[in-house]
N, C-alpha and C. Protein backbone atom coordinates (compact mmCIF):
# COMPACT_ATOMS: atom_id res chain seq x y z
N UNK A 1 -94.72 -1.92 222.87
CA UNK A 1 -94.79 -3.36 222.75
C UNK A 1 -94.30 -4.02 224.04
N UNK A 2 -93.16 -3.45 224.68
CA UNK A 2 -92.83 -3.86 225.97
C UNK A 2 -93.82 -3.89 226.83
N UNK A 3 -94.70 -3.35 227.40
CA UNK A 3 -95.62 -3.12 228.02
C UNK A 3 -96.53 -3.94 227.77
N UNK A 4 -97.09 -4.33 226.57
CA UNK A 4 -98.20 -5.29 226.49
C UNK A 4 -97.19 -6.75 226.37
N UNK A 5 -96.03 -6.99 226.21
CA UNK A 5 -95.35 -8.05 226.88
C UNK A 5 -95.52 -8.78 228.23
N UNK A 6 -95.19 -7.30 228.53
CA UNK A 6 -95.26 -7.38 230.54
C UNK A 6 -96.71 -7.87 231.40
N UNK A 7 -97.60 -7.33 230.49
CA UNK A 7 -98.89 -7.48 230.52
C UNK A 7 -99.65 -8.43 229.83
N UNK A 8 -99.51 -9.72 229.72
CA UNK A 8 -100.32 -10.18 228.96
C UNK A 8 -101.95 -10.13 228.86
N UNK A 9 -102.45 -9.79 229.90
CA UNK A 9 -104.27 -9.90 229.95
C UNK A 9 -104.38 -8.63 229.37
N UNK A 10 -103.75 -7.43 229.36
CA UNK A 10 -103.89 -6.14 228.59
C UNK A 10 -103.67 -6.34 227.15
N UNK A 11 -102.54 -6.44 226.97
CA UNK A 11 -102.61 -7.37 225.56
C UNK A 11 -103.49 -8.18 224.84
N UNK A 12 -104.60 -9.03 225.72
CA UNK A 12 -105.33 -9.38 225.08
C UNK A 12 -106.42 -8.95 224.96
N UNK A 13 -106.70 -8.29 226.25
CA UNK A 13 -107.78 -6.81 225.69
C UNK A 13 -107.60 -6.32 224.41
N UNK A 14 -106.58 -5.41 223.97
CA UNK A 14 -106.12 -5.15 222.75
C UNK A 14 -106.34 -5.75 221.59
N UNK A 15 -105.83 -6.66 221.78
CA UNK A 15 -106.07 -7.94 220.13
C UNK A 15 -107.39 -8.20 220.35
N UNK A 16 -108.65 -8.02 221.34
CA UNK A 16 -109.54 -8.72 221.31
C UNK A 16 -110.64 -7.49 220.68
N UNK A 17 -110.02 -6.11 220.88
CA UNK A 17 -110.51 -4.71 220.47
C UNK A 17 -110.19 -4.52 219.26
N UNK A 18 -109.09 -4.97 218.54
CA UNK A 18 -108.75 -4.89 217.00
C UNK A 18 -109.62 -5.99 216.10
N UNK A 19 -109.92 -7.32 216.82
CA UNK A 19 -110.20 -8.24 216.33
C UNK A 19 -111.73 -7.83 215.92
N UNK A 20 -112.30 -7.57 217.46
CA UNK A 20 -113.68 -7.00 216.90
C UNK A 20 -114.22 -5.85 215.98
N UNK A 21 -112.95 -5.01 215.68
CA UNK A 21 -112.91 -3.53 214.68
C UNK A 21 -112.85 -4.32 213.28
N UNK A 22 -111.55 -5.03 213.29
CA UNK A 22 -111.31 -5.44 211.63
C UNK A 22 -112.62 -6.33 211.24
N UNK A 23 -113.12 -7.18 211.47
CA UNK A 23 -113.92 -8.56 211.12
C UNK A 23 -114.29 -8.26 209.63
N UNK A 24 -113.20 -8.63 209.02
CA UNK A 24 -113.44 -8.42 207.64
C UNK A 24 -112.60 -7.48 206.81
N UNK A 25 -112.20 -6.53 207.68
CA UNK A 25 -110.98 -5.44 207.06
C UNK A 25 -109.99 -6.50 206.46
N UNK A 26 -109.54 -5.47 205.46
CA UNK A 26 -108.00 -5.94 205.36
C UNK A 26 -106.81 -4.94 205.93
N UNK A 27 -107.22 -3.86 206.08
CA UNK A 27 -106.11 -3.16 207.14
C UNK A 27 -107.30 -1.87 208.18
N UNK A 28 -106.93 -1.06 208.88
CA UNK A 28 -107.13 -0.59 209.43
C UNK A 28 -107.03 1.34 209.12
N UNK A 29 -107.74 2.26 208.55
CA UNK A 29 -107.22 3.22 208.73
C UNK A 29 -107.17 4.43 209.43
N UNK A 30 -107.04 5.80 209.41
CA UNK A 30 -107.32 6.31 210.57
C UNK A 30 -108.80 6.54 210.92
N UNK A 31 -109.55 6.26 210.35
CA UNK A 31 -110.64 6.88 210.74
C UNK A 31 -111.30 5.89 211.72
N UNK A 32 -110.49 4.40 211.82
CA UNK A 32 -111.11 3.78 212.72
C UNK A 32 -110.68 3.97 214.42
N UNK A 33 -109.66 4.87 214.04
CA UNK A 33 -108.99 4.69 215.35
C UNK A 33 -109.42 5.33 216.68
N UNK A 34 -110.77 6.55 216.24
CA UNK A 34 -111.44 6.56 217.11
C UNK A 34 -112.35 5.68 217.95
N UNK A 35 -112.64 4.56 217.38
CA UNK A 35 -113.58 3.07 217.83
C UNK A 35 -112.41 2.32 218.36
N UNK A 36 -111.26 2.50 219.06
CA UNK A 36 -110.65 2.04 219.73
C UNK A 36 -110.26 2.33 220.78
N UNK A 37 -110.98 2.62 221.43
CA UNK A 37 -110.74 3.42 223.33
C UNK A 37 -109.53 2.96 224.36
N UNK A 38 -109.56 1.46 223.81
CA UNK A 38 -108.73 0.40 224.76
C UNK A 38 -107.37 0.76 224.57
N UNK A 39 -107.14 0.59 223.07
CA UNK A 39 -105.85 0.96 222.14
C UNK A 39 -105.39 2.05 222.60
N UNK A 40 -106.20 3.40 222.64
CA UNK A 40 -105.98 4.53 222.77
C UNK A 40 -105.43 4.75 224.48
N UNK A 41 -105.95 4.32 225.03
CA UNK A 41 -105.65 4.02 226.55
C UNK A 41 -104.31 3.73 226.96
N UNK A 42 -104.11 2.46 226.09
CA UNK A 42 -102.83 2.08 226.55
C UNK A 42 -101.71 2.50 225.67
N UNK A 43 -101.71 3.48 224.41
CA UNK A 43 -100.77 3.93 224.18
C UNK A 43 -100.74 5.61 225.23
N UNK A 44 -101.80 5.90 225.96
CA UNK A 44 -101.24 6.79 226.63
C UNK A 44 -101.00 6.39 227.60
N UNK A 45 -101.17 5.63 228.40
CA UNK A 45 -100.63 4.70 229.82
C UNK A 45 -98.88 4.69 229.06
N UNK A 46 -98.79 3.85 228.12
CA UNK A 46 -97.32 3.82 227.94
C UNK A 46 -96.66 5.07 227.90
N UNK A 47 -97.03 6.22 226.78
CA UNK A 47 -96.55 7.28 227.15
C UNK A 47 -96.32 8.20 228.57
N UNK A 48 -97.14 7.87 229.50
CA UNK A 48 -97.42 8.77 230.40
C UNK A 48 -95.83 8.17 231.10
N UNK A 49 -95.39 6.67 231.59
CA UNK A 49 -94.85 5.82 231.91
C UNK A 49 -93.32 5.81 231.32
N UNK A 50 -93.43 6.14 229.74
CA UNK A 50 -92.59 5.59 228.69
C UNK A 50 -92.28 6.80 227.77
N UNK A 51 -91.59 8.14 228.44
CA UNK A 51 -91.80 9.36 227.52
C UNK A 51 -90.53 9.10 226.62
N UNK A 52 -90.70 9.68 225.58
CA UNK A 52 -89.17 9.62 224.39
C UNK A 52 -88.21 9.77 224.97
N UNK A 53 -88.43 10.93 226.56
CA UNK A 53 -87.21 11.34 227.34
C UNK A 53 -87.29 11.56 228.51
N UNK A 54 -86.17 11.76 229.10
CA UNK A 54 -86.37 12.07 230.75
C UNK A 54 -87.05 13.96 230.79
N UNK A 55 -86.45 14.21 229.46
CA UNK A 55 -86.53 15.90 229.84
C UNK A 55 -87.20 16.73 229.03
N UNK A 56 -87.82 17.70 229.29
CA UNK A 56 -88.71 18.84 228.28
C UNK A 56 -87.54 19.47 227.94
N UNK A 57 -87.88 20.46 226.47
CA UNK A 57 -87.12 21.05 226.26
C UNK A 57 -86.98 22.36 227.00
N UNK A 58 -85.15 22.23 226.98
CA UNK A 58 -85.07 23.29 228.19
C UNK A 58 -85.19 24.57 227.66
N UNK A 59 -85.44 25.35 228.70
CA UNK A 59 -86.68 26.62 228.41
C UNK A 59 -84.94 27.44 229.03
N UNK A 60 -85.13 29.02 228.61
CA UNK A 60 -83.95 29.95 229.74
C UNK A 60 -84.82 30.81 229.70
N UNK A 61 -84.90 31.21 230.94
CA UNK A 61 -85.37 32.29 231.69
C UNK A 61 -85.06 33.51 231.10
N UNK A 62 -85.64 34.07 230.30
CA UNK A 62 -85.14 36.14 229.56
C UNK A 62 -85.20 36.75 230.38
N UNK A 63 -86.70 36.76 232.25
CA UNK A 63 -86.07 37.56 232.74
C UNK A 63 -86.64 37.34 234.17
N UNK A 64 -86.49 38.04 235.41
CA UNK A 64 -86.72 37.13 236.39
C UNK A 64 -88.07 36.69 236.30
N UNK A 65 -88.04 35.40 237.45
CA UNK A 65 -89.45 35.25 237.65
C UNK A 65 -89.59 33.78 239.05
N UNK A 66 -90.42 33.57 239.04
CA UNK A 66 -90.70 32.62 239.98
C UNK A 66 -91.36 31.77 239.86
N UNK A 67 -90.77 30.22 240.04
CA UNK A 67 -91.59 29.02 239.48
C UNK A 67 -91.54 28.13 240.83
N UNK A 68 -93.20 28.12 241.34
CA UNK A 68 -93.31 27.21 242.60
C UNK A 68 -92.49 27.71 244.04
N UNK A 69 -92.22 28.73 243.72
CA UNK A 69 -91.65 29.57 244.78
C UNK A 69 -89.58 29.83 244.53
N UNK A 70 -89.63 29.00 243.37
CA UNK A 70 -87.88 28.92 243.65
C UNK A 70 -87.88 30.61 242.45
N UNK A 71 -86.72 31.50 242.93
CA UNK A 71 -86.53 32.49 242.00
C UNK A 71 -85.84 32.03 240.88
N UNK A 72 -86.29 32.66 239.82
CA UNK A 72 -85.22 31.95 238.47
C UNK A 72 -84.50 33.39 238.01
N UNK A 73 -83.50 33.36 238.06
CA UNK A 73 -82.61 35.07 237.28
C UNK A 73 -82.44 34.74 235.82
N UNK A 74 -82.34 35.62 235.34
CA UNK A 74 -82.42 36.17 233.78
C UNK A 74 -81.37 35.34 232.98
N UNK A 75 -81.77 34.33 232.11
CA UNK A 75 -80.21 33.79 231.69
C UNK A 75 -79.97 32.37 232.51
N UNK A 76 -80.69 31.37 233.41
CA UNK A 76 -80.75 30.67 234.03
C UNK A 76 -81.55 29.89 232.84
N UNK A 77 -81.29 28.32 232.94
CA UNK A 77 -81.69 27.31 231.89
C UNK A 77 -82.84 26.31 232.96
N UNK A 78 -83.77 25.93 232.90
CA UNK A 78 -85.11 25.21 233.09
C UNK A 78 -85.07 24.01 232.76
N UNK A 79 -84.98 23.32 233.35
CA UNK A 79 -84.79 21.70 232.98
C UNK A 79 -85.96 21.12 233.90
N UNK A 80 -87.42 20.56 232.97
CA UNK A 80 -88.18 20.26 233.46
C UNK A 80 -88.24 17.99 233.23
N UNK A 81 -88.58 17.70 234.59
CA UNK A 81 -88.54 16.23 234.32
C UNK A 81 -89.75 15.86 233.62
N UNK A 82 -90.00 15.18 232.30
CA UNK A 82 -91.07 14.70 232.11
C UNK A 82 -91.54 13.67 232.65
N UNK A 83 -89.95 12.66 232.95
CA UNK A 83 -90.19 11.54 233.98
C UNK A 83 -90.68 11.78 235.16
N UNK A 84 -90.66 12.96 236.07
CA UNK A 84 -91.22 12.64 237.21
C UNK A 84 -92.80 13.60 237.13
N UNK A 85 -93.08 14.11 236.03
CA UNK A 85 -94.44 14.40 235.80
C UNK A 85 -95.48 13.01 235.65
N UNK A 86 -94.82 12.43 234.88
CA UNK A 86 -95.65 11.10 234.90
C UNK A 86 -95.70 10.10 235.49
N UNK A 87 -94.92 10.50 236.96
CA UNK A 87 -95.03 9.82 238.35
C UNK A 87 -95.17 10.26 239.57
N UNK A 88 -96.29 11.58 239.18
CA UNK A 88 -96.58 12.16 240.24
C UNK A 88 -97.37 11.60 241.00
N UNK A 89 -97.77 11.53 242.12
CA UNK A 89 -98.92 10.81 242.97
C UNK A 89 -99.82 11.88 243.54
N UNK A 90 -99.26 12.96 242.81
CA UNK A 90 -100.59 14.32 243.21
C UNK A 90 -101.14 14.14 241.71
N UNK A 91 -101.12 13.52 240.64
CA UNK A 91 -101.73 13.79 239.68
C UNK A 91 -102.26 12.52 239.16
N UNK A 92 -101.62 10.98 239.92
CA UNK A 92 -101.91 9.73 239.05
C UNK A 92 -102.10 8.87 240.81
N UNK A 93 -102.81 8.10 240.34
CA UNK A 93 -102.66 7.05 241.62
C UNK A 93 -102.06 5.95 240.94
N UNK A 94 -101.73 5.32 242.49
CA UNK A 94 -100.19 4.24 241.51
C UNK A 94 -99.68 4.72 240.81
N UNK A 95 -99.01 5.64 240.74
CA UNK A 95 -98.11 6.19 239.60
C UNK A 95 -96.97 4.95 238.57
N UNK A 96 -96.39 3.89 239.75
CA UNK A 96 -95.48 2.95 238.95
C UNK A 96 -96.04 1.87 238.48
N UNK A 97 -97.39 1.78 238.46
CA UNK A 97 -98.23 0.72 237.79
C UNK A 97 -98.62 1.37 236.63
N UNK A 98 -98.65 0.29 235.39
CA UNK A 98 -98.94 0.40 234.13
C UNK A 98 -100.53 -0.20 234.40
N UNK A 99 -101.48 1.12 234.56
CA UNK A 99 -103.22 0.70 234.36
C UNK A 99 -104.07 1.70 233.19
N UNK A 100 -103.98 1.20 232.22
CA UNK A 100 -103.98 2.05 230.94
C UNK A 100 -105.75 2.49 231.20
N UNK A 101 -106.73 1.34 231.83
CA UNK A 101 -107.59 1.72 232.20
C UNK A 101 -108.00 2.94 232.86
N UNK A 102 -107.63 3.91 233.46
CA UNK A 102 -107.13 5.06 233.71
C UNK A 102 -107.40 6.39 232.91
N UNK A 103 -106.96 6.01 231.18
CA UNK A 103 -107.71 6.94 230.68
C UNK A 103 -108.88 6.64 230.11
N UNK A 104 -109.64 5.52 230.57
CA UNK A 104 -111.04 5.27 229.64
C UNK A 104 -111.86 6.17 230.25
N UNK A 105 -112.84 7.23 228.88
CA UNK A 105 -113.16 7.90 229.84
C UNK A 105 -112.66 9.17 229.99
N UNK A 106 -111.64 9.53 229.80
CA UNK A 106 -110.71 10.12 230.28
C UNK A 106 -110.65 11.57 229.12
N UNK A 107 -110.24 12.67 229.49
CA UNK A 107 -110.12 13.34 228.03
C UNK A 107 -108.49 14.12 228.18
N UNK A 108 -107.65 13.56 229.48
CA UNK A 108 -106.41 13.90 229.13
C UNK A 108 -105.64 13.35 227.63
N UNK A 109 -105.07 14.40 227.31
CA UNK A 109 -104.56 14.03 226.26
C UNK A 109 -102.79 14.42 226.13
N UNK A 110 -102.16 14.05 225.04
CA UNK A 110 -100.79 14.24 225.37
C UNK A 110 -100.36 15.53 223.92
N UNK A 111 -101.63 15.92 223.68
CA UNK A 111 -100.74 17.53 222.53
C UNK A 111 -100.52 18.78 223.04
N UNK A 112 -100.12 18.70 224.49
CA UNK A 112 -99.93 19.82 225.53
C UNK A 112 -100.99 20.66 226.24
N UNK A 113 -101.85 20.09 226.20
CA UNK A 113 -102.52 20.87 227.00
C UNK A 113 -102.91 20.63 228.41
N UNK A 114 -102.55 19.07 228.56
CA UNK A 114 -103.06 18.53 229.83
C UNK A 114 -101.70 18.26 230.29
N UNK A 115 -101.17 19.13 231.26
CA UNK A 115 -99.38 19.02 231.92
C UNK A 115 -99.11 18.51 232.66
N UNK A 116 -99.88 17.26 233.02
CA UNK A 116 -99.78 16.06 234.02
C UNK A 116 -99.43 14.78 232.42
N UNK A 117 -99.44 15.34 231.28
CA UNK A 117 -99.25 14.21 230.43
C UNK A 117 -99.02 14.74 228.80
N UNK A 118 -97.40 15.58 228.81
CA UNK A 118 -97.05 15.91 227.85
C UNK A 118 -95.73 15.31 227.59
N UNK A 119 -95.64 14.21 227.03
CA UNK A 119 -94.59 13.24 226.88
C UNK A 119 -93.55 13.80 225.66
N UNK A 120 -93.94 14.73 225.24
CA UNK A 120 -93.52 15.18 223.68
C UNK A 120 -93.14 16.71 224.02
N UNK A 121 -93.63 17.44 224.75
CA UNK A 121 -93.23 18.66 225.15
C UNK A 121 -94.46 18.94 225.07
N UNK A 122 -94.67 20.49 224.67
CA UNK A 122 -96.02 21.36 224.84
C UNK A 122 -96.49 21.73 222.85
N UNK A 123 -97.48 22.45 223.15
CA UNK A 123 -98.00 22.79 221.97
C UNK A 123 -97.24 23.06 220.69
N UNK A 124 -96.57 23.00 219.41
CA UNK A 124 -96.59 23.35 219.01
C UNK A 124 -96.83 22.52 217.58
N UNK A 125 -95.43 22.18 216.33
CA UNK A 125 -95.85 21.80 215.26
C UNK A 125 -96.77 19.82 215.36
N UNK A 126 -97.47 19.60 214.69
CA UNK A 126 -98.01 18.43 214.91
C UNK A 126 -97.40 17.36 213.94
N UNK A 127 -97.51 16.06 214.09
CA UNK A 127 -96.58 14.84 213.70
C UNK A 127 -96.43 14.89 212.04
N UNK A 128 -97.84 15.94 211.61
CA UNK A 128 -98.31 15.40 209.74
C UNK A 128 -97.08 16.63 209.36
N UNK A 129 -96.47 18.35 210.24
CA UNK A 129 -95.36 18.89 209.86
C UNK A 129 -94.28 18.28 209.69
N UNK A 130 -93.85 16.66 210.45
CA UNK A 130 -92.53 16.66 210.22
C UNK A 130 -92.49 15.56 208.96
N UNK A 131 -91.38 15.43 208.23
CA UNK A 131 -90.79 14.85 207.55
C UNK A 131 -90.21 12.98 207.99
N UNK A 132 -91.01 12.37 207.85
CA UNK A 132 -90.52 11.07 208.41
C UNK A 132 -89.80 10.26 207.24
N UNK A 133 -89.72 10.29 206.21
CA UNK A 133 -89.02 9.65 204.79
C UNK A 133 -87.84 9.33 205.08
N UNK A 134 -87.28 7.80 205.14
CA UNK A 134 -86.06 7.84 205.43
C UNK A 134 -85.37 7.10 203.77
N UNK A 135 -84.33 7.21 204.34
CA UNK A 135 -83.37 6.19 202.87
C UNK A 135 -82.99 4.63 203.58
N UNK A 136 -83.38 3.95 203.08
CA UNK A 136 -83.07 2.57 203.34
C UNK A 136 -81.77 2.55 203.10
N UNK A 137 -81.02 1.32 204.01
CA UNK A 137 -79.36 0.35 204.16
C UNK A 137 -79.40 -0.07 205.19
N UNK A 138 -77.83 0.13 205.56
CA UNK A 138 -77.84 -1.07 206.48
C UNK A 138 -78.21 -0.20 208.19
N UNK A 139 -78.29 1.16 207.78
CA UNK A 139 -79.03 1.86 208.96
C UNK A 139 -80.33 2.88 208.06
N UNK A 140 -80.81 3.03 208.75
CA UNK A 140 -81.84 4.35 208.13
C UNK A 140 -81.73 5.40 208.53
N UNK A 141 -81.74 6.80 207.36
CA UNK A 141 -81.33 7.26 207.98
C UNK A 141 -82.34 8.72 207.44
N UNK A 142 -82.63 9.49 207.88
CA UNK A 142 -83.76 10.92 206.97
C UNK A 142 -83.36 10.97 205.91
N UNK A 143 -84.17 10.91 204.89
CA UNK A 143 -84.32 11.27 203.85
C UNK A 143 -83.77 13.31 203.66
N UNK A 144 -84.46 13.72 204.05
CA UNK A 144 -84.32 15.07 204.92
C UNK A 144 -84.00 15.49 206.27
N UNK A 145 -83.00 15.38 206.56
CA UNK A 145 -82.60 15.51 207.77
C UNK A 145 -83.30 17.06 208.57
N UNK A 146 -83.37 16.84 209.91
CA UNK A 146 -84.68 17.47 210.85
C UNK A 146 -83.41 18.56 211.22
N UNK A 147 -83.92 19.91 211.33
CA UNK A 147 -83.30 20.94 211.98
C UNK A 147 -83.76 22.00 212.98
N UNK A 148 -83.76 21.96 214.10
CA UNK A 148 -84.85 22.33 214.71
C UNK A 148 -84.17 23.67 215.58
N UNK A 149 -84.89 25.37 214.97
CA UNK A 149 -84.20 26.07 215.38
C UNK A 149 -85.24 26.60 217.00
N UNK A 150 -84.73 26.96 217.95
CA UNK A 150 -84.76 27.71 219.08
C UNK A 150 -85.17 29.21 218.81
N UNK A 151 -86.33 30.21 219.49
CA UNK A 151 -86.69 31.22 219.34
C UNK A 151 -87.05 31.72 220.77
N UNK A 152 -86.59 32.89 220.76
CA UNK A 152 -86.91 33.46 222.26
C UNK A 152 -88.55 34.01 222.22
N UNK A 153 -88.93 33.44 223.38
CA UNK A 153 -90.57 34.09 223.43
C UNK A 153 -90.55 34.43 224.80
N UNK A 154 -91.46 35.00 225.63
CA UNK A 154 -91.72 35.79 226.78
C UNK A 154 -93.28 35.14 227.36
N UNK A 155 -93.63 34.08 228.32
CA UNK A 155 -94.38 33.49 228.88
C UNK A 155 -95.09 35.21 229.53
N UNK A 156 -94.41 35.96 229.88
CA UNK A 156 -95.04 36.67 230.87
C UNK A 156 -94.96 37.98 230.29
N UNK A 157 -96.27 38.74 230.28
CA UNK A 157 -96.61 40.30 229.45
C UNK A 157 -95.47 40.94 230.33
């Protein structure tokens, strides 16, 4: 929402792309959300820009190896920036401009496969696995609280 603040003529792209989808709806559901290119654009412009975090989850090295030329030893922790992936200027032009136009067109996507734009980390469970149910007051809070265990795997045969 910040972003289409900042932006008002993008913003009205947007409302002017919903306006022409609903004409007559009374809500919107998923199946329309492919007939929204614009929408879709600029929630990945924001993401690319606007990740949940500065950092991927950190990875440790099980055993040596070499990333981009730096050696990593066995037992060494990986702290990858997502922030400065999504301000690369080998992968985005203008990187500090918000031009959601960018992905029209476009078939980067953000469920890990395209690593110029994984705002969430890389492949694995998808949004319909987790548990979003919260308990209403004066904070909210999980219904089921999230526990998320760590497993050693081996990138390299």
């Amino acid at each position: 929402m910040a972003e289409l603040m900042k932006h008002p003529t993008t913003m009205r792209k947007v409302q002017e792309e919903l306006r022409t989808l609903i004409q007559g709806k009374t809500f919107i559901d998923e199946s329309d959300l492919s007939k929204l290119p614009y929408l879709k654009a600029v929630v990945r412009e924001t993401l690319r820009l606007r990740a949940a975090g500065p950092l991927l989850i950190v990875r440790e090295a099980i055993q040596k190896c070499s990333i981009q030329g730096y050696d990593i030893l066995p037992k060494s922790l990986v702290f990858v920036s997502i922030w400065e992936i999504g301000r690369d200027p080998n992968f985005w032009s203008d990187p500090e401009i918000f031009i959601p136009e960018r992905f029209l067109g476009s078939s980067i996507d953000f469920r890990g496969q395209d690593f110029e734009l994984i705002p969430f980390g890389a492949v694995g469970m998808t949004e319909d696995d987790i548990d979003f149910d919260v308990l209403p007051g004066i904070t909210m809070h999980k219904k089921n609280p999230l526990c998320l265990l760590a497993k050693k795997f081996s990138l390299v045969n």
